[in-house]
N, C-alpha and C. Protein backbone atom coordinates (compact mmCIF):
# COMPACT_ATOMS: atom_id res chain seq x y z
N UNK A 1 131.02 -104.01 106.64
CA UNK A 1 131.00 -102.82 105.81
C UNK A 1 130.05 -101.77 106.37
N UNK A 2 128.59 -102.06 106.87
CA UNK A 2 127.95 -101.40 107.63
C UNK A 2 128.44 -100.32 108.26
N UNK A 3 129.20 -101.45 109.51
CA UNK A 3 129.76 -100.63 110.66
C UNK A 3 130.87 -100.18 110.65
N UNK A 4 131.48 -100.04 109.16
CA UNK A 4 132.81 -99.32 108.82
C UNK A 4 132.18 -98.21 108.43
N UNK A 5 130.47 -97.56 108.08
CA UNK A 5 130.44 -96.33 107.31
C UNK A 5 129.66 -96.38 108.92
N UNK A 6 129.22 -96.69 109.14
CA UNK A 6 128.53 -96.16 110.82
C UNK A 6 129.82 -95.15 111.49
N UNK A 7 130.85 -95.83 111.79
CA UNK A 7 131.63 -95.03 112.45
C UNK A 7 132.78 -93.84 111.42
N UNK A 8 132.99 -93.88 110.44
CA UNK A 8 132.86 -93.00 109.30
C UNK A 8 132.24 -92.15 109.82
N UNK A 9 130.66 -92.19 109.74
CA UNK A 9 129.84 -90.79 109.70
C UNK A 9 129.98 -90.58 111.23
N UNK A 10 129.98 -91.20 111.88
CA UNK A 10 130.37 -90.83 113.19
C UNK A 10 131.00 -89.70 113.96
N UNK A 11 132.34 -90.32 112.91
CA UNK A 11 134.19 -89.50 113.16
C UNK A 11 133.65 -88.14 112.38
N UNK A 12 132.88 -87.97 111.17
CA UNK A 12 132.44 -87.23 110.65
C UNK A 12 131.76 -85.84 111.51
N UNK A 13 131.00 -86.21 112.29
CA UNK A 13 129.81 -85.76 113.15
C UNK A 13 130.56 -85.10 113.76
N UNK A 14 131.53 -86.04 114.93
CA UNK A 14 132.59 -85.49 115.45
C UNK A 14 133.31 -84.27 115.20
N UNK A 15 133.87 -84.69 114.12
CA UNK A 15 134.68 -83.27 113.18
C UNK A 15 133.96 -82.25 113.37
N UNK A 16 132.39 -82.07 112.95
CA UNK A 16 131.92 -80.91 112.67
C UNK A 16 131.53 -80.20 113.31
N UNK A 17 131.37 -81.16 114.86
CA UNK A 17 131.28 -80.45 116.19
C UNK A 17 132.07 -79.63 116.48
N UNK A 18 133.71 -80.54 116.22
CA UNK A 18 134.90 -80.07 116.71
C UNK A 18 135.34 -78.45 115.46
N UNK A 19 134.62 -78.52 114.47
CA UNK A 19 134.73 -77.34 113.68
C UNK A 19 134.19 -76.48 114.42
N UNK A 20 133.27 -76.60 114.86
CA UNK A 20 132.27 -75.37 115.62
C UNK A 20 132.93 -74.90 116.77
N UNK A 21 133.43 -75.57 117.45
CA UNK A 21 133.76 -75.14 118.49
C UNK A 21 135.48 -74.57 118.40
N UNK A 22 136.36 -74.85 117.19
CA UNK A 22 137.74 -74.27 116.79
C UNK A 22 137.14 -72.75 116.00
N UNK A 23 136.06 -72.64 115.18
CA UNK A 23 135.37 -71.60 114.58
C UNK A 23 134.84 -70.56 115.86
N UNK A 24 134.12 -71.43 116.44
CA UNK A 24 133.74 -69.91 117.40
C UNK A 24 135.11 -68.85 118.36
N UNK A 25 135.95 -70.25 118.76
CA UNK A 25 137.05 -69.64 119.63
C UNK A 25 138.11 -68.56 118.20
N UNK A 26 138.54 -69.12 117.54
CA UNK A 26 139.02 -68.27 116.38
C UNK A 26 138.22 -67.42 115.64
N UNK A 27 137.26 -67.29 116.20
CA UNK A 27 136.09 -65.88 115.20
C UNK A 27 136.44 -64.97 116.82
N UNK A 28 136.46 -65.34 118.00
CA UNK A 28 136.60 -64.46 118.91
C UNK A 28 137.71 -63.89 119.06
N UNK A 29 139.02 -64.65 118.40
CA UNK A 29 140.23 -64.10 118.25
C UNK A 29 140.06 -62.69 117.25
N UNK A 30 139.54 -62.80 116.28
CA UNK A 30 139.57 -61.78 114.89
C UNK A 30 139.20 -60.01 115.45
N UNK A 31 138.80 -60.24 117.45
CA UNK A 31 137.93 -58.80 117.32
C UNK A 31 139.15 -57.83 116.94
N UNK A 32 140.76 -58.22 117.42
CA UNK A 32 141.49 -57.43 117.73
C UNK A 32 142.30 -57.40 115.71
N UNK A 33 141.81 -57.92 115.12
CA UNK A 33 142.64 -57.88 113.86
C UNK A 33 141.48 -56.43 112.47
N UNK A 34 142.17 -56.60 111.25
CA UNK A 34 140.94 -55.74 110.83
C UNK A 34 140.41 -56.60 109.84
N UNK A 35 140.13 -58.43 110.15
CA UNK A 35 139.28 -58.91 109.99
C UNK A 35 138.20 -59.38 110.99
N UNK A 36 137.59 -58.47 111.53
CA UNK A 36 136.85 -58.06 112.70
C UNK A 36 135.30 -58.67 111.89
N UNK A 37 134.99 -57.79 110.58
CA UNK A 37 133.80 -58.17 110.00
C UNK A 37 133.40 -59.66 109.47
N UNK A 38 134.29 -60.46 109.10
CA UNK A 38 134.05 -61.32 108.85
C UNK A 38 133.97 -62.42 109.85
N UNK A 39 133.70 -61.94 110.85
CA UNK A 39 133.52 -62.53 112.45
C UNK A 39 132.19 -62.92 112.20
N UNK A 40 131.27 -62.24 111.63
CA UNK A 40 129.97 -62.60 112.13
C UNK A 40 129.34 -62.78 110.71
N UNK A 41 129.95 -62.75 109.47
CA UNK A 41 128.98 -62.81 108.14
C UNK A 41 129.59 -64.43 107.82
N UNK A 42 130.97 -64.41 108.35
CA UNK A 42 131.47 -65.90 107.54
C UNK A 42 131.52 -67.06 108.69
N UNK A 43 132.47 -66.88 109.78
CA UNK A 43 132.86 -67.54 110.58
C UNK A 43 131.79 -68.43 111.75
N UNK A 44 131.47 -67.42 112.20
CA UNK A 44 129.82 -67.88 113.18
C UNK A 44 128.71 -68.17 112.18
N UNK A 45 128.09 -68.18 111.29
CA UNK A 45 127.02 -68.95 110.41
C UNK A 45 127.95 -70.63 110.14
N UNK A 46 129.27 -70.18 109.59
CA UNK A 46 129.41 -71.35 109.24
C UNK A 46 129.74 -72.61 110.39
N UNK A 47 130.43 -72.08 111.82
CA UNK A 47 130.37 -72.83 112.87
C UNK A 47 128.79 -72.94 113.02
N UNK A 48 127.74 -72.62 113.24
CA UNK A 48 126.59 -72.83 113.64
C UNK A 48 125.91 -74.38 112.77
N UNK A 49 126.13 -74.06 111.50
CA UNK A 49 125.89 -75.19 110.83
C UNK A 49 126.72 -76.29 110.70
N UNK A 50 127.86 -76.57 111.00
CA UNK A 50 128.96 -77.45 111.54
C UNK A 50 128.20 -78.63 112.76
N UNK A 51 127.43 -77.33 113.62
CA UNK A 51 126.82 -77.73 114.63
C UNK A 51 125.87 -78.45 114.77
N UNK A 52 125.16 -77.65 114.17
CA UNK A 52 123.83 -78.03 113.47
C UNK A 52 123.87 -79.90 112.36
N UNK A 53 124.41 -79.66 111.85
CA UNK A 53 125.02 -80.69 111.03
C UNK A 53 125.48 -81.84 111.84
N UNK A 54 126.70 -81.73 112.71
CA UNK A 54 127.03 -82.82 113.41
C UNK A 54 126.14 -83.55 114.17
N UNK A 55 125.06 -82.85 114.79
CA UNK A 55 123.72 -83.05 115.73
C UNK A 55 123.20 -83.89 115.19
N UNK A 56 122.44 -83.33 113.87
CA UNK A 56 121.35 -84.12 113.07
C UNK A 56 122.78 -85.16 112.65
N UNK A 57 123.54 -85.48 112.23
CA UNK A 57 124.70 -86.73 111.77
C UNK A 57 123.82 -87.77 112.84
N UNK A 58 124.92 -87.33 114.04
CA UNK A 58 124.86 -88.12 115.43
C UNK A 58 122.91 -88.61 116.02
N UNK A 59 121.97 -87.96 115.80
CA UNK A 59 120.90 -88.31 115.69
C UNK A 59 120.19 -89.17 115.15
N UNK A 60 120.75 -89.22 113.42
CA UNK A 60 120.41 -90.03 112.42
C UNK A 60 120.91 -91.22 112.63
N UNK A 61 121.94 -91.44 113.16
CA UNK A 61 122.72 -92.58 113.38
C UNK A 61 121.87 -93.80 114.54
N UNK A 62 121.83 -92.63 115.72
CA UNK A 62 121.51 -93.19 117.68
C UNK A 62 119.84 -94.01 116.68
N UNK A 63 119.36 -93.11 115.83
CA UNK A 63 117.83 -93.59 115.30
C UNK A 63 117.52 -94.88 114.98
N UNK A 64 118.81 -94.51 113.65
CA UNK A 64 118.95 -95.99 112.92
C UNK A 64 119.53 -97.00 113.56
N UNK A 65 120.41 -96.86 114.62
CA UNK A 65 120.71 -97.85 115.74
C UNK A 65 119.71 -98.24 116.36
N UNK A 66 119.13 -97.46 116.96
CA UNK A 66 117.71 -98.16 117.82
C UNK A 66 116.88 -98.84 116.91
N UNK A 67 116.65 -98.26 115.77
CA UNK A 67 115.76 -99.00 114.64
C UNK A 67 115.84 -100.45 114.41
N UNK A 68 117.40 -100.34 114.08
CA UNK A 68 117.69 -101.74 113.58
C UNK A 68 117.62 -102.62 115.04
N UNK A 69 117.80 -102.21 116.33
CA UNK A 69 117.88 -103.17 117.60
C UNK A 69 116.59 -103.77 117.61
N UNK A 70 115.55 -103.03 116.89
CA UNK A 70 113.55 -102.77 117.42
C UNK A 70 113.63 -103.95 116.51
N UNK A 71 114.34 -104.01 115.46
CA UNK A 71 113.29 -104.66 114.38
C UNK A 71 114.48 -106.51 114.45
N UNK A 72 115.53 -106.48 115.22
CA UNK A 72 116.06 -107.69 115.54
C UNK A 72 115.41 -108.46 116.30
N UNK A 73 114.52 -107.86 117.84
CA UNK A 73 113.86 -108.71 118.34
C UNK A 73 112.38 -109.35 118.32
């Protein structure tokens, strides 16, 4: 059960990377539309924290992995 929510938050992490990086390329699409403004108030904050987010996920995880290896031997 553990290692069924380990890789859960994982695939999770994943995603939000993969948000950031579908968000920035489609906020660069918008210069030519006349949702141009919401390029930079909605789209790029919210990819940034996608980013931000998946990082600290994937961090919290590599931690508590090493943690639990430290405290097996």
């Amino acid at each position: 059960m553990r290692n069924t929510l380990r890789l859960l938050l994982l695939v999770i992490a994943f995603v939000l990377i993969g948000n950031f990086v579908i968000l920035r390329l489609y906020g660069d699409t918008l210069q030519s539309t006349h949702l141009f403004i919401v390029r930079g108030t909605v789209f790029y904050p919210i990819a940034l924290l996608n980013l931000i987010l998946g990082i600290l996920l994937i961090t919290f995880l590599v931690w508590e992995w090493l943690s639990q290896r430290k405290s097996l031997k």
